[in-house]
PDB file of N, CA and C in Angstrom:
ATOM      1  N   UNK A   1      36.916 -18.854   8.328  1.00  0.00           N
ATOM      2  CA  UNK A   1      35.734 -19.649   8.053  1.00  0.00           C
ATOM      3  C   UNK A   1      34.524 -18.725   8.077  1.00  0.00           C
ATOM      4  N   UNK A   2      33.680 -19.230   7.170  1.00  0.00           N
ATOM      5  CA  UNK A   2      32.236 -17.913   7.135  1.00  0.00           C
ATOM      6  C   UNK A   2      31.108 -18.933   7.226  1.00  0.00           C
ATOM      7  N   UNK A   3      30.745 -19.415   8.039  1.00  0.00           N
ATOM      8  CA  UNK A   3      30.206 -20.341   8.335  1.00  0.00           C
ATOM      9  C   UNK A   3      29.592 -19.947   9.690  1.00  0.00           C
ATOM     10  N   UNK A   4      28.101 -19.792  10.136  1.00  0.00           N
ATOM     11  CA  UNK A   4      27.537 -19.408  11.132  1.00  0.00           C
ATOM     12  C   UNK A   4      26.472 -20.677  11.627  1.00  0.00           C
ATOM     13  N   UNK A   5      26.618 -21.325  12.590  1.00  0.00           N
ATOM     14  CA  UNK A   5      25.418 -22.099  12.300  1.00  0.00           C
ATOM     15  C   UNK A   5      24.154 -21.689  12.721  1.00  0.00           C
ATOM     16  N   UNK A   6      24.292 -21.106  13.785  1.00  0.00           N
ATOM     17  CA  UNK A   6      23.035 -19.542  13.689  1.00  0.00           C
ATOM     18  C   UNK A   6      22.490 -19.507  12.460  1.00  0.00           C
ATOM     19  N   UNK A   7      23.576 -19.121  11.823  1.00  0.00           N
ATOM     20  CA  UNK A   7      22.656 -18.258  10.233  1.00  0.00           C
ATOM     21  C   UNK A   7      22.313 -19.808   9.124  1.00  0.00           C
ATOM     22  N   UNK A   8      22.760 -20.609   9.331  1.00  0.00           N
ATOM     23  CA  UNK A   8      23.122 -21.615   8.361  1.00  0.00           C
ATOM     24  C   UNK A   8      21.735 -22.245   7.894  1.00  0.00           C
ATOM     25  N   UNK A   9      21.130 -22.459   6.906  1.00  0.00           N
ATOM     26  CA  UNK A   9      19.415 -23.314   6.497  1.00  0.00           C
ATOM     27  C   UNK A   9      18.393 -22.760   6.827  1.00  0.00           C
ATOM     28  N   UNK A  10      18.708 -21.109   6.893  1.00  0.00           N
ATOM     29  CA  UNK A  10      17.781 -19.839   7.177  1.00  0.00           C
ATOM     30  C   UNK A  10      17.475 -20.032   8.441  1.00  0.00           C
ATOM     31  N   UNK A  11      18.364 -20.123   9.768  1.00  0.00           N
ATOM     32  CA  UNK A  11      18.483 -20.715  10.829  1.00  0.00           C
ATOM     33  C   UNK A  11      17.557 -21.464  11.667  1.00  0.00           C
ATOM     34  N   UNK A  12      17.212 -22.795  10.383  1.00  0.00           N
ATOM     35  CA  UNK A  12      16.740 -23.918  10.808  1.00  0.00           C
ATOM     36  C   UNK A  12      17.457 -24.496  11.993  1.00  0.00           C
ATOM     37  N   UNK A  13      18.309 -24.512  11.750  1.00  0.00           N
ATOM     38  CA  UNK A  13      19.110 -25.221  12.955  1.00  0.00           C
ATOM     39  C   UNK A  13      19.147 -24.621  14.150  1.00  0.00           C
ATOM     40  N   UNK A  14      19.025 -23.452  14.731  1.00  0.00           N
ATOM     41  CA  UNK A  14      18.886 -23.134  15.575  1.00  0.00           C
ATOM     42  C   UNK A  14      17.425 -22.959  16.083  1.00  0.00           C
ATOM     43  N   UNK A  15      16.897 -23.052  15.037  1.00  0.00           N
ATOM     44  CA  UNK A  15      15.039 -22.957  15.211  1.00  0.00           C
ATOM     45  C   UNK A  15      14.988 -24.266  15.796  1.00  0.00           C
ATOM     46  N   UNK A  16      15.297 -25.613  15.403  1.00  0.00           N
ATOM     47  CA  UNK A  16      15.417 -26.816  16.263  1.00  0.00           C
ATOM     48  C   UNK A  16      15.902 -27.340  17.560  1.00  0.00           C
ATOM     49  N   UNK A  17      17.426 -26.503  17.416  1.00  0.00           N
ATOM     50  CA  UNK A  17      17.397 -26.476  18.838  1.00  0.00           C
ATOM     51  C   UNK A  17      16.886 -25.527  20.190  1.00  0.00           C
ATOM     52  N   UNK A  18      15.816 -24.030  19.818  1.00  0.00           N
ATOM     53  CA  UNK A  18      15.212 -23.734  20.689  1.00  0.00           C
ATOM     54  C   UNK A  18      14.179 -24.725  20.632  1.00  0.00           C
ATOM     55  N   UNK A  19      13.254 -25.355  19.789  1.00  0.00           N
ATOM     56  CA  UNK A  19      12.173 -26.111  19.997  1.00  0.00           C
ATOM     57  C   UNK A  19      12.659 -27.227  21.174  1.00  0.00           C
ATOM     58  N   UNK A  20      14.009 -28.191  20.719  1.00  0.00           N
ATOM     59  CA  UNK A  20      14.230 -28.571  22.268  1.00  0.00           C
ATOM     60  C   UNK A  20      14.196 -28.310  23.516  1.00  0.00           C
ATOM     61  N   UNK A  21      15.053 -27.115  23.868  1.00  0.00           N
ATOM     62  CA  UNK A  21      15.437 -26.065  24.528  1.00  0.00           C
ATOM     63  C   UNK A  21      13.732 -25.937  25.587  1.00  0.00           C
ATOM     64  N   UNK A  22      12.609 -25.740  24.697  1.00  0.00           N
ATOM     65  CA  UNK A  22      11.248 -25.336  25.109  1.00  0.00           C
ATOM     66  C   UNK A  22      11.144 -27.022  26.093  1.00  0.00           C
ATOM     67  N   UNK A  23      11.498 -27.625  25.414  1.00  0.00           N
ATOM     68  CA  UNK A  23      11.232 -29.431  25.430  1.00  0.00           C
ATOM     69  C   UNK A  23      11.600 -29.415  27.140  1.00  0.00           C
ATOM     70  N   UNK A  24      12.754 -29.125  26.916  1.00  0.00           N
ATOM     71  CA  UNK A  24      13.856 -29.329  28.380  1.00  0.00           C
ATOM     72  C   UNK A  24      13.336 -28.729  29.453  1.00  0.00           C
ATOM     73  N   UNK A  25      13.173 -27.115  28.978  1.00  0.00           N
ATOM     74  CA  UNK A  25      12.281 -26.290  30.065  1.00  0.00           C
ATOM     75  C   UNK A  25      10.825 -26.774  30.722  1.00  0.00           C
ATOM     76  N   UNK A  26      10.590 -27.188  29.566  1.00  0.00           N
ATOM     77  CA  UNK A  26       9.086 -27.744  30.539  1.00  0.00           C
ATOM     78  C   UNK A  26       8.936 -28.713  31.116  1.00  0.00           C
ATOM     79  N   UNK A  27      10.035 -29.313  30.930  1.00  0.00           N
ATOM     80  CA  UNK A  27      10.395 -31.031  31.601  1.00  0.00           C
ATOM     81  C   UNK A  27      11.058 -30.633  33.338  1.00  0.00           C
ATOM     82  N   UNK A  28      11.705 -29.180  32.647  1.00  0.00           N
ATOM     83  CA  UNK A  28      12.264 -29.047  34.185  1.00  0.00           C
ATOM     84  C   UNK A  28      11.213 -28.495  35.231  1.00  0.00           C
ATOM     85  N   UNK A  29      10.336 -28.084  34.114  1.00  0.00           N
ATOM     86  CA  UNK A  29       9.164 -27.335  35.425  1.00  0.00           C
ATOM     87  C   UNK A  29       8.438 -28.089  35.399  1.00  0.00           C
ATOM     88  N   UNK A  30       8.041 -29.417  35.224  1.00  0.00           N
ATOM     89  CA  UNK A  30       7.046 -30.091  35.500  1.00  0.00           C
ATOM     90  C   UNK A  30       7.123 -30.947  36.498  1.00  0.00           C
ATOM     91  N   UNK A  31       5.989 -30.842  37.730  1.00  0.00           N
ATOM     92  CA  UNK A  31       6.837 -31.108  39.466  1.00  0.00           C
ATOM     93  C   UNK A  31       6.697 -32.776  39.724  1.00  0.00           C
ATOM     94  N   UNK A  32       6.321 -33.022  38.327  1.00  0.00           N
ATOM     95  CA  UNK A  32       6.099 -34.894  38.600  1.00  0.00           C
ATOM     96  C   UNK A  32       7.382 -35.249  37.953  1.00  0.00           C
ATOM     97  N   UNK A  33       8.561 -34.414  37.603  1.00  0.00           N
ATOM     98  CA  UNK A  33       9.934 -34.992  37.591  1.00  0.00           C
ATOM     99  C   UNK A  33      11.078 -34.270  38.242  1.00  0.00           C
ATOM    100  N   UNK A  34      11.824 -35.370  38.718  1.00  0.00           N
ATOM    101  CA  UNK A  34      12.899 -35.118  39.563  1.00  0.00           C
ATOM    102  C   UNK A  34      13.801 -33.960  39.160  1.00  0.00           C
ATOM    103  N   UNK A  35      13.893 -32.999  40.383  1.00  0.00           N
ATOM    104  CA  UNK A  35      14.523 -31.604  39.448  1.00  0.00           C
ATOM    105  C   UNK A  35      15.617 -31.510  39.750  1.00  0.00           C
ATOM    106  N   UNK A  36      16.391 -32.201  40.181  1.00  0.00           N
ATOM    107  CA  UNK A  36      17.706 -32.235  40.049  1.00  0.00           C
ATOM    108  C   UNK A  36      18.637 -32.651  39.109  1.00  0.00           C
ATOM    109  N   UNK A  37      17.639 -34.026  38.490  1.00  0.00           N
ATOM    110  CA  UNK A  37      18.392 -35.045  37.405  1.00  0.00           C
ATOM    111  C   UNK A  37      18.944 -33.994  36.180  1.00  0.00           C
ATOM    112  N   UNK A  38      19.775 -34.180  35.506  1.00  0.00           N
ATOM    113  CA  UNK A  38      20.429 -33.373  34.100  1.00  0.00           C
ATOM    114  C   UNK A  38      19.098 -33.633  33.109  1.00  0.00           C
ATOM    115  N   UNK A  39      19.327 -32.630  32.757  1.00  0.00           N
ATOM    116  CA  UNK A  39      18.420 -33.146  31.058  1.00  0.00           C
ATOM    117  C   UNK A  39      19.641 -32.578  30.020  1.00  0.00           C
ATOM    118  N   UNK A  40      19.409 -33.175  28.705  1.00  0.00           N
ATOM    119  CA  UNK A  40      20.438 -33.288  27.807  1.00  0.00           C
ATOM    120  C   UNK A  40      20.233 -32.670  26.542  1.00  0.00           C
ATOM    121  N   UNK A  41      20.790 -31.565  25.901  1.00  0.00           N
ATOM    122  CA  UNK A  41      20.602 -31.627  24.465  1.00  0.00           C
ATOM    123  C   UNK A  41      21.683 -32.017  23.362  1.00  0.00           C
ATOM    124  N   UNK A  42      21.667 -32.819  22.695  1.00  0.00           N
ATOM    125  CA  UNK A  42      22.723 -33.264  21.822  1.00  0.00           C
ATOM    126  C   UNK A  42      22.273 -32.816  20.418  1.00  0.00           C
ATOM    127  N   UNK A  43      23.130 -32.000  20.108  1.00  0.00           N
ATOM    128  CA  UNK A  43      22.921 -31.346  18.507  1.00  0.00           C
ATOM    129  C   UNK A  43      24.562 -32.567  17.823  1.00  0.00           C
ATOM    130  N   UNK A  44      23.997 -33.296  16.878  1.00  0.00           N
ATOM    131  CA  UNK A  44      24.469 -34.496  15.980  1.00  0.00           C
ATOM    132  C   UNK A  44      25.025 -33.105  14.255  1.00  0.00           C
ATOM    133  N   UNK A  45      26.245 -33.572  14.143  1.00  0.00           N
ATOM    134  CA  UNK A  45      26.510 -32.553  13.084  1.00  0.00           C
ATOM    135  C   UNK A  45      27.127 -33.844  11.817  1.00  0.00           C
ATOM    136  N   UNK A  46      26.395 -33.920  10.776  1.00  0.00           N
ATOM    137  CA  UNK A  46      26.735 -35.217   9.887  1.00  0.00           C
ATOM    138  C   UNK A  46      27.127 -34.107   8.756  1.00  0.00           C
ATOM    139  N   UNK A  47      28.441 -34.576   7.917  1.00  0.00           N
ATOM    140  CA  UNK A  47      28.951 -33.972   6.910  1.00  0.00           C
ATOM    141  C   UNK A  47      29.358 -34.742   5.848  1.00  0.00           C
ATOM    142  N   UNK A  48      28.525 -35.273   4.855  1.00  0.00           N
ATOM    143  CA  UNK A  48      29.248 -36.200   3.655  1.00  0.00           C
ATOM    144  C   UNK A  48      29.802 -35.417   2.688  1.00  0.00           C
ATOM    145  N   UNK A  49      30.889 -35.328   2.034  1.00  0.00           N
ATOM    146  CA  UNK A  49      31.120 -34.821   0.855  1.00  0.00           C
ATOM    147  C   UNK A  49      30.675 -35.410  -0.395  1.00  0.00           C
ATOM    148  N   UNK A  50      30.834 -34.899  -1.663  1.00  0.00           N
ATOM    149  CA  UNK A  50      30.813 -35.348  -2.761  1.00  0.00           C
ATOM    150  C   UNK A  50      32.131 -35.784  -3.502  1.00  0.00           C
ATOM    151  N   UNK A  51      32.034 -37.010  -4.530  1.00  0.00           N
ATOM    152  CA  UNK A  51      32.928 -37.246  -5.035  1.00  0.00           C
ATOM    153  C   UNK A  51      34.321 -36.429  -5.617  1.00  0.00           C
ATOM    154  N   UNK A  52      34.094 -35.134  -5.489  1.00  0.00           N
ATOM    155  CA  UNK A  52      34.923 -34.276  -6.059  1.00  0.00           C
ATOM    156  C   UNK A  52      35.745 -33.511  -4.596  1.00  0.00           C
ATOM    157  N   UNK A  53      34.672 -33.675  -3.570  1.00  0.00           N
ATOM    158  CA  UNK A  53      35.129 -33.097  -2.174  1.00  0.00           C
ATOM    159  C   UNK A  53      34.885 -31.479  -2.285  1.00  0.00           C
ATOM    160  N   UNK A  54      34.296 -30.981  -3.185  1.00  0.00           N
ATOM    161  CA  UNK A  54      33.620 -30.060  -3.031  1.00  0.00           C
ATOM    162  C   UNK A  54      32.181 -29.327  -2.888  1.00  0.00           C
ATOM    163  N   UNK A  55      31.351 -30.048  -2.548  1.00  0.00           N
ATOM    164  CA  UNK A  55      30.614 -29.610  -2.085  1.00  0.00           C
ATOM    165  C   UNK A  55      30.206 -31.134  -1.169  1.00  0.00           C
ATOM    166  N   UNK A  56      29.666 -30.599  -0.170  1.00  0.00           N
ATOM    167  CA  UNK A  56      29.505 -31.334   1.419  1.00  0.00           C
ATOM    168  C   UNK A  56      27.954 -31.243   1.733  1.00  0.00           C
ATOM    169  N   UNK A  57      27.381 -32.101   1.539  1.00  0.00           N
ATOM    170  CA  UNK A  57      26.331 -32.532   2.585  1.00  0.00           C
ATOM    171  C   UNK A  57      26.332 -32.202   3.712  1.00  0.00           C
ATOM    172  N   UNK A  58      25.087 -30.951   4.504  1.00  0.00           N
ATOM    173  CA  UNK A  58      24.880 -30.931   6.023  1.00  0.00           C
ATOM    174  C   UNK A  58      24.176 -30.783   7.178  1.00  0.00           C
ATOM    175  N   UNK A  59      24.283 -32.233   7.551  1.00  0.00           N
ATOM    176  CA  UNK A  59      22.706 -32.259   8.450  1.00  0.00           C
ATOM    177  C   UNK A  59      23.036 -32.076   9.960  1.00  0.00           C
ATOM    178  N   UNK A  60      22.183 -31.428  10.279  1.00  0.00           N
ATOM    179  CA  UNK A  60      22.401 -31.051  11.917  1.00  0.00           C
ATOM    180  C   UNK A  60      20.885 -31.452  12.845  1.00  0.00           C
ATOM    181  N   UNK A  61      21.239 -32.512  13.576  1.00  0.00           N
ATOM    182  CA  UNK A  61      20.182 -33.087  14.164  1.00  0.00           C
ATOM    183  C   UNK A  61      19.906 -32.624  15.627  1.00  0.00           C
ATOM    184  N   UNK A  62      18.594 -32.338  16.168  1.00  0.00           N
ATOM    185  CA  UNK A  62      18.857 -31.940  17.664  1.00  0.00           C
ATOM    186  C   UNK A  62      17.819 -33.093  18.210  1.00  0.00           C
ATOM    187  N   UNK A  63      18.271 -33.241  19.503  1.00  0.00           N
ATOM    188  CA  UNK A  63      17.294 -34.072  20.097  1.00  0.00           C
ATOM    189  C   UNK A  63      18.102 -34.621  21.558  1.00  0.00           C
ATOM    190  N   UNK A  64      16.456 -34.143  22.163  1.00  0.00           N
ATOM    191  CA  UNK A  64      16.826 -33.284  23.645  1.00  0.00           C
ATOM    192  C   UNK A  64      16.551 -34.995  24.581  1.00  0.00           C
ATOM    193  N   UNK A  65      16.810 -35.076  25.582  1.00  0.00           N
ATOM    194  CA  UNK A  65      16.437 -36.312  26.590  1.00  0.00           C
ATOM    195  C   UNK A  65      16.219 -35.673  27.756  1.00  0.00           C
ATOM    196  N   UNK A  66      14.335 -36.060  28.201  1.00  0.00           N
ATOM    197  CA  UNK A  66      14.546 -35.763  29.202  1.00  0.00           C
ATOM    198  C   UNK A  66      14.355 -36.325  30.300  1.00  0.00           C
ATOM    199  N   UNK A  67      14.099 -35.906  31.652  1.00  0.00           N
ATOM    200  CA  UNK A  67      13.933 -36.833  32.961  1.00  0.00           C
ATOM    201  C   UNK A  67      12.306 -37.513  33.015  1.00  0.00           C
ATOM    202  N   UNK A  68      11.982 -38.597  33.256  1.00  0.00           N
ATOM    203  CA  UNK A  68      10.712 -39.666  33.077  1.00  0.00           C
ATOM    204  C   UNK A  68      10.100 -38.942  34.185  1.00  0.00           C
ATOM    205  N   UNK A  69       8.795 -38.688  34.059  1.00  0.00           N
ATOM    206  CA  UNK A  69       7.856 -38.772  35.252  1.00  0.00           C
ATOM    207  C   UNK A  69       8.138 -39.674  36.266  1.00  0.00           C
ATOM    208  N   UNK A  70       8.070 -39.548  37.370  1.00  0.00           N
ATOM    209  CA  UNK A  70       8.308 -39.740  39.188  1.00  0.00           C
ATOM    210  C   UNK A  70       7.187 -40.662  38.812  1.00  0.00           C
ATOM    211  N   UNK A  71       7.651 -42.270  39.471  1.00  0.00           N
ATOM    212  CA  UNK A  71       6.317 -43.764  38.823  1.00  0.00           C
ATOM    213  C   UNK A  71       5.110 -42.903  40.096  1.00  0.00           C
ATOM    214  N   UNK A  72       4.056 -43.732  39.998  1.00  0.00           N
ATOM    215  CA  UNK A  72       3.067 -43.120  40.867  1.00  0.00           C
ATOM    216  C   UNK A  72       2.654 -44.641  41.124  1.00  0.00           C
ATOM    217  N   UNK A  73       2.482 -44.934  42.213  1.00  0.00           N
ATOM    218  CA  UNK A  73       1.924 -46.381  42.865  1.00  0.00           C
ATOM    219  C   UNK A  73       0.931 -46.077  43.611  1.00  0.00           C
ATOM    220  N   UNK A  74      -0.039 -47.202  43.958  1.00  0.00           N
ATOM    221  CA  UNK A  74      -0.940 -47.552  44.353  1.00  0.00           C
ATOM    222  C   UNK A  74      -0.799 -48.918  45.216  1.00  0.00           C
ATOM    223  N   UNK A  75      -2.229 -49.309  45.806  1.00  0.00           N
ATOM    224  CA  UNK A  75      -2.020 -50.937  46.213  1.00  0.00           C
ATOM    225  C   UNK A  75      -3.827 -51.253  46.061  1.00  0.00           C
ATOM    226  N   UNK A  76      -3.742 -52.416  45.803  1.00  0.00           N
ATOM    227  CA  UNK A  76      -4.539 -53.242  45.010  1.00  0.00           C
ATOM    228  C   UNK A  76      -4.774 -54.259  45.983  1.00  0.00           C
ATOM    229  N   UNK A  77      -6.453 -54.433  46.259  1.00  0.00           N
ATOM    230  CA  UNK A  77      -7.026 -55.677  47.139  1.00  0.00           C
ATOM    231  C   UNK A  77      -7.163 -56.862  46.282  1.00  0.00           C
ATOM    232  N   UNK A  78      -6.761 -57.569  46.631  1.00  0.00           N
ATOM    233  CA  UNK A  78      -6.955 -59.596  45.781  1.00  0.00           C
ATOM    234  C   UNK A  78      -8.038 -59.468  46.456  1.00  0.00           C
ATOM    235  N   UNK A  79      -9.005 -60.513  45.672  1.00  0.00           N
ATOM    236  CA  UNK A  79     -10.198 -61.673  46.536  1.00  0.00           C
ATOM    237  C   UNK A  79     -10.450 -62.570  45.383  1.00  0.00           C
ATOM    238  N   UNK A  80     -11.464 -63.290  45.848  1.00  0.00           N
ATOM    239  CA  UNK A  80     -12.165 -63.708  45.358  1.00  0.00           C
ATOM    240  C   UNK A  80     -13.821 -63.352  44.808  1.00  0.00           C
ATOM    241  N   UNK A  81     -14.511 -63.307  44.037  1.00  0.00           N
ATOM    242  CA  UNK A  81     -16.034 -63.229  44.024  1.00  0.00           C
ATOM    243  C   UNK A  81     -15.867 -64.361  44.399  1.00  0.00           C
ATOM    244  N   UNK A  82     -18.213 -64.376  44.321  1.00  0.00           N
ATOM    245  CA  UNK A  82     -19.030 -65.740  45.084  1.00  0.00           C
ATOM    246  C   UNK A  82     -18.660 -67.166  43.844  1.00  0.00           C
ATOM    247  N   UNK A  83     -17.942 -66.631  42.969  1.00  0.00           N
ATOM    248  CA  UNK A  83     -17.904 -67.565  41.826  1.00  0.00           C
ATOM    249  C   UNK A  83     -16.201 -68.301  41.891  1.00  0.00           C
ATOM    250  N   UNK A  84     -15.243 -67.784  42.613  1.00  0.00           N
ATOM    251  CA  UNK A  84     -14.525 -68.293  42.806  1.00  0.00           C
ATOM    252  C   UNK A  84     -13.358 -67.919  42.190  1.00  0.00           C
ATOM    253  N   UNK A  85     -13.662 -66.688  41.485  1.00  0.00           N
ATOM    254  CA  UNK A  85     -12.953 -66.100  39.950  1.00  0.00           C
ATOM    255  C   UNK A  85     -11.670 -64.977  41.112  1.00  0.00           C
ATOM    256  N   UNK A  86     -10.803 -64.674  41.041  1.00  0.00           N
ATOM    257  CA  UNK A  86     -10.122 -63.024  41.268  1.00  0.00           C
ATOM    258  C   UNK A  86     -10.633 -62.423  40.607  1.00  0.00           C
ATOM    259  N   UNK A  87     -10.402 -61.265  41.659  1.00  0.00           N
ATOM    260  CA  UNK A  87     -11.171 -59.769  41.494  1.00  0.00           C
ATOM    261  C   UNK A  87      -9.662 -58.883  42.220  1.00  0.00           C
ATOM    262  N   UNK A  88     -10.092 -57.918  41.541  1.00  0.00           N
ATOM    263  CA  UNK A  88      -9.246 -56.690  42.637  1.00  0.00           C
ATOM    264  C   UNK A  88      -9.898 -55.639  42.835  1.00  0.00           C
ATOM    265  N   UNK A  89      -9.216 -54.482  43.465  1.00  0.00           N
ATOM    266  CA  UNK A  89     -10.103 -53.111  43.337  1.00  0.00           C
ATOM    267  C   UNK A  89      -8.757 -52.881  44.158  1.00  0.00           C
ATOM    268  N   UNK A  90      -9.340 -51.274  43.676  1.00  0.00           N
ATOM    269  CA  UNK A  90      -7.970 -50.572  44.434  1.00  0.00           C
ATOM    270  C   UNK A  90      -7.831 -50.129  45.730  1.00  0.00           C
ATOM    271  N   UNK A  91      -7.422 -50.085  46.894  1.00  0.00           N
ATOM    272  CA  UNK A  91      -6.980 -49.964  48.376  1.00  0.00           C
ATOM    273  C   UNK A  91      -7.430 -48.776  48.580  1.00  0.00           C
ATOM    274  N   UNK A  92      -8.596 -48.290  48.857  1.00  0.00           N
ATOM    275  CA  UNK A  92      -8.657 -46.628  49.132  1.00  0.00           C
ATOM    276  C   UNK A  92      -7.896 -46.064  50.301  1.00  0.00           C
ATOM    277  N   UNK A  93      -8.563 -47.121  51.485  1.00  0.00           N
ATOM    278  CA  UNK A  93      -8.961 -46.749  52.824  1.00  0.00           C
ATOM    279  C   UNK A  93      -7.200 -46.731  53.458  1.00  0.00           C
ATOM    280  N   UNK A  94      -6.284 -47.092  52.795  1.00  0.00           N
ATOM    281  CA  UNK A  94      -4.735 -47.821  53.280  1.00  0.00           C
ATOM    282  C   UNK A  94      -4.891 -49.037  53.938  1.00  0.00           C
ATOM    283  N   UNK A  95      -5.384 -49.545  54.678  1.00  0.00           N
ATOM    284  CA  UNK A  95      -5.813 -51.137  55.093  1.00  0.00           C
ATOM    285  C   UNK A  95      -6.655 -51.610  55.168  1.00  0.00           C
ATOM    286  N   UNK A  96      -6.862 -52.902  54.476  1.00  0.00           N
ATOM    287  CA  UNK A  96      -7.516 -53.448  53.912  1.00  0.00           C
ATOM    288  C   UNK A  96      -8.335 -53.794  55.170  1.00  0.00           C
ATOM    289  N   UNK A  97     -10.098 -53.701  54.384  1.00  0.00           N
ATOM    290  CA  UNK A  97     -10.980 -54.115  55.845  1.00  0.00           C
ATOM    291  C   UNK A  97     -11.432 -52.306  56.573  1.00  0.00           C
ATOM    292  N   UNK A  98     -10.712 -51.584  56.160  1.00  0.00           N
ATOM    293  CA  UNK A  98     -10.422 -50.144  57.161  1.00  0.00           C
ATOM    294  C   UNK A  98     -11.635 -49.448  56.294  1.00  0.00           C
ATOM    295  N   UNK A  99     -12.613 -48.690  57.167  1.00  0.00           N
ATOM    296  CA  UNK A  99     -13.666 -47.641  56.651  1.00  0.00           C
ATOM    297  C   UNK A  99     -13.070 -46.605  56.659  1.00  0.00           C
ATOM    298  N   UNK A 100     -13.372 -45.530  56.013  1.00  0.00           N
ATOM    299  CA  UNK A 100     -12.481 -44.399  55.825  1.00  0.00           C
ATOM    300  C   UNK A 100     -13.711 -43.315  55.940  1.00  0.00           C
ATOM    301  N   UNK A 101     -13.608 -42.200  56.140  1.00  0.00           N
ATOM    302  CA  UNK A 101     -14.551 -40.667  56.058  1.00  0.00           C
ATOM    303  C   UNK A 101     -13.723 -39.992  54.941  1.00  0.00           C
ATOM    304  N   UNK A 102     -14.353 -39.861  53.636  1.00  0.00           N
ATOM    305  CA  UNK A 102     -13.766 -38.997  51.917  1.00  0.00           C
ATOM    306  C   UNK A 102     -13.947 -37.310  52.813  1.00  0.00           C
ATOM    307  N   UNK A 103     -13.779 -36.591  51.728  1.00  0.00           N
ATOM    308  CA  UNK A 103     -13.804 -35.503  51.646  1.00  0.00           C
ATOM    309  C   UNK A 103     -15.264 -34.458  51.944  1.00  0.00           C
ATOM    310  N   UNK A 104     -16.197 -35.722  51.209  1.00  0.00           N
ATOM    311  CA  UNK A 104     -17.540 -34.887  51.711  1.00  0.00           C
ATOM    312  C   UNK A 104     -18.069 -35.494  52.796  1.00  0.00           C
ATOM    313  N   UNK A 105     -17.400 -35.858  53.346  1.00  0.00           N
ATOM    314  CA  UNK A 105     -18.053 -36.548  55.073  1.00  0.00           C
ATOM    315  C   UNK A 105     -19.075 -38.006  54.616  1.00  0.00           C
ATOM    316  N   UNK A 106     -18.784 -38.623  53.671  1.00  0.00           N
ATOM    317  CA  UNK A 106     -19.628 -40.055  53.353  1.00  0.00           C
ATOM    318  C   UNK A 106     -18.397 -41.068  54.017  1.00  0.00           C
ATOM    319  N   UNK A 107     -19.316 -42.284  54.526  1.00  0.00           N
ATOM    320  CA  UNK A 107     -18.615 -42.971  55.041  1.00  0.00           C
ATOM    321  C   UNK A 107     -18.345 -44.240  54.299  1.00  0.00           C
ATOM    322  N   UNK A 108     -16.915 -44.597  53.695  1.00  0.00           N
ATOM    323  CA  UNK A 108     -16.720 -45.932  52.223  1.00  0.00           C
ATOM    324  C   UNK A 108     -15.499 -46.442  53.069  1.00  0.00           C
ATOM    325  N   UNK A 109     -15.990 -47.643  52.227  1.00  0.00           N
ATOM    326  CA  UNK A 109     -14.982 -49.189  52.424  1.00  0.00           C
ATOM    327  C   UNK A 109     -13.830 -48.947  51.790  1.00  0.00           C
ATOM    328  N   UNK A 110     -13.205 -49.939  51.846  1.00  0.00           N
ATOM    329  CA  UNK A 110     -11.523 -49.429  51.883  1.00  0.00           C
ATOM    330  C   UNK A 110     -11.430 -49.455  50.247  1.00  0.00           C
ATOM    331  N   UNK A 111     -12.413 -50.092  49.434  1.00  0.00           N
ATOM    332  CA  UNK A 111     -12.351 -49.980  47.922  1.00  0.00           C
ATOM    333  C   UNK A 111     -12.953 -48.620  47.605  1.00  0.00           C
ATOM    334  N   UNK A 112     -13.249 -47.635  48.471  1.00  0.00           N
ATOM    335  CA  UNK A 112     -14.086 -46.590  48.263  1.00  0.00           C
ATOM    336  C   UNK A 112     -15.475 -46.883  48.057  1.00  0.00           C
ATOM    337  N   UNK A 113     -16.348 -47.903  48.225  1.00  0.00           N
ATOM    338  CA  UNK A 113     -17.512 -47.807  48.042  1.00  0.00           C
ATOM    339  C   UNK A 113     -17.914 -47.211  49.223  1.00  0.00           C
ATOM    340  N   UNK A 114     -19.349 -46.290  48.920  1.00  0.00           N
ATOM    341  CA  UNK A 114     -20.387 -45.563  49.578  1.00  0.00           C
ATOM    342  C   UNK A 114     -20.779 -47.003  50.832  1.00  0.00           C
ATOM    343  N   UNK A 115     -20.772 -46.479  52.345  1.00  0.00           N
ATOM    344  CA  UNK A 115     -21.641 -47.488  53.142  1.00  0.00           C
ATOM    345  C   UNK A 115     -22.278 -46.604  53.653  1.00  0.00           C
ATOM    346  N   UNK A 116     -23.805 -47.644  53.351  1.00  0.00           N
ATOM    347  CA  UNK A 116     -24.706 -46.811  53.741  1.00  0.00           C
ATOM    348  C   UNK A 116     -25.638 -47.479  55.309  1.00  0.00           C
ATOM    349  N   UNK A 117     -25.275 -47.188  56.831  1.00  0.00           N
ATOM    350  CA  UNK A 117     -25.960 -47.398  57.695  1.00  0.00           C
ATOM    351  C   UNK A 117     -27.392 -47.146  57.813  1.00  0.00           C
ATOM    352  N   UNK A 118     -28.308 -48.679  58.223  1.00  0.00           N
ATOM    353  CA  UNK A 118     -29.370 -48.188  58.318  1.00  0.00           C
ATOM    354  C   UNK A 118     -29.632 -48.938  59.613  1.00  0.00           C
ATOM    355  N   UNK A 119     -30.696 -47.467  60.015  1.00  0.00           N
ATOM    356  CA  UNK A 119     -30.932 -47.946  61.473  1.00  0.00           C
ATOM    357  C   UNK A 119     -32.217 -48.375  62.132  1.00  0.00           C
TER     358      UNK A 119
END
């Protein structure tokens, strides 16, 4: 057989499957997914012939699967406004009601708003 698929569609086909290949690698180094899980490349090889059975149609498909980003959660305060409507905002402080000290030493409510003491 003289058939390379290396060499085969001026080695399109292998030009596709490094472009996966790149796909996979960066999926594996990216630290918001699980690095243990498999990632997958499936190269698909379709061959139709022609009515005579000599000459053959041939497509070679690549296409890589990889591991989903790690979900990222939060938690979310219910209330009410003065109007009676729901509202939310997001939980800064971890419990609800709880003042917290940020990073630049300001002192905020558990939705992160700025409180400002006056004396």
């Amino acid at each position: 057989m003289n058939l390379n698929l290396g060499e085969m569609a001026e080695g399109a086909f292998m030009e596709q499957f490094n472009i996966e290949l790149k796909k996979v690698l960066a999926n594996i180094a990216d630290p918001n997914t699980d690095p243990k899980k498999a990632r997958k490349i499936t190269l698909t090889a379709i061959l139709k012939a022609d009515e005579n059975r000599d000459i053959v149609n041939f497509e070679v498909q690549c296409k890589a699967t990889l591991v989903p980003a790690k979900p990222i959660a939060t938690k979310i305060i219910i209330d009410r406004d003065k109007d009676g409507s729901i509202v939310g905002a997001e939980l800064k402080s971890g419990v609800k009601g709880q003042l917290f000290i940020d990073d630049d030493g300001q002192i905020r409510d558990d939705t992160g708003k700025v409180i400002n003491f006056k004396k």
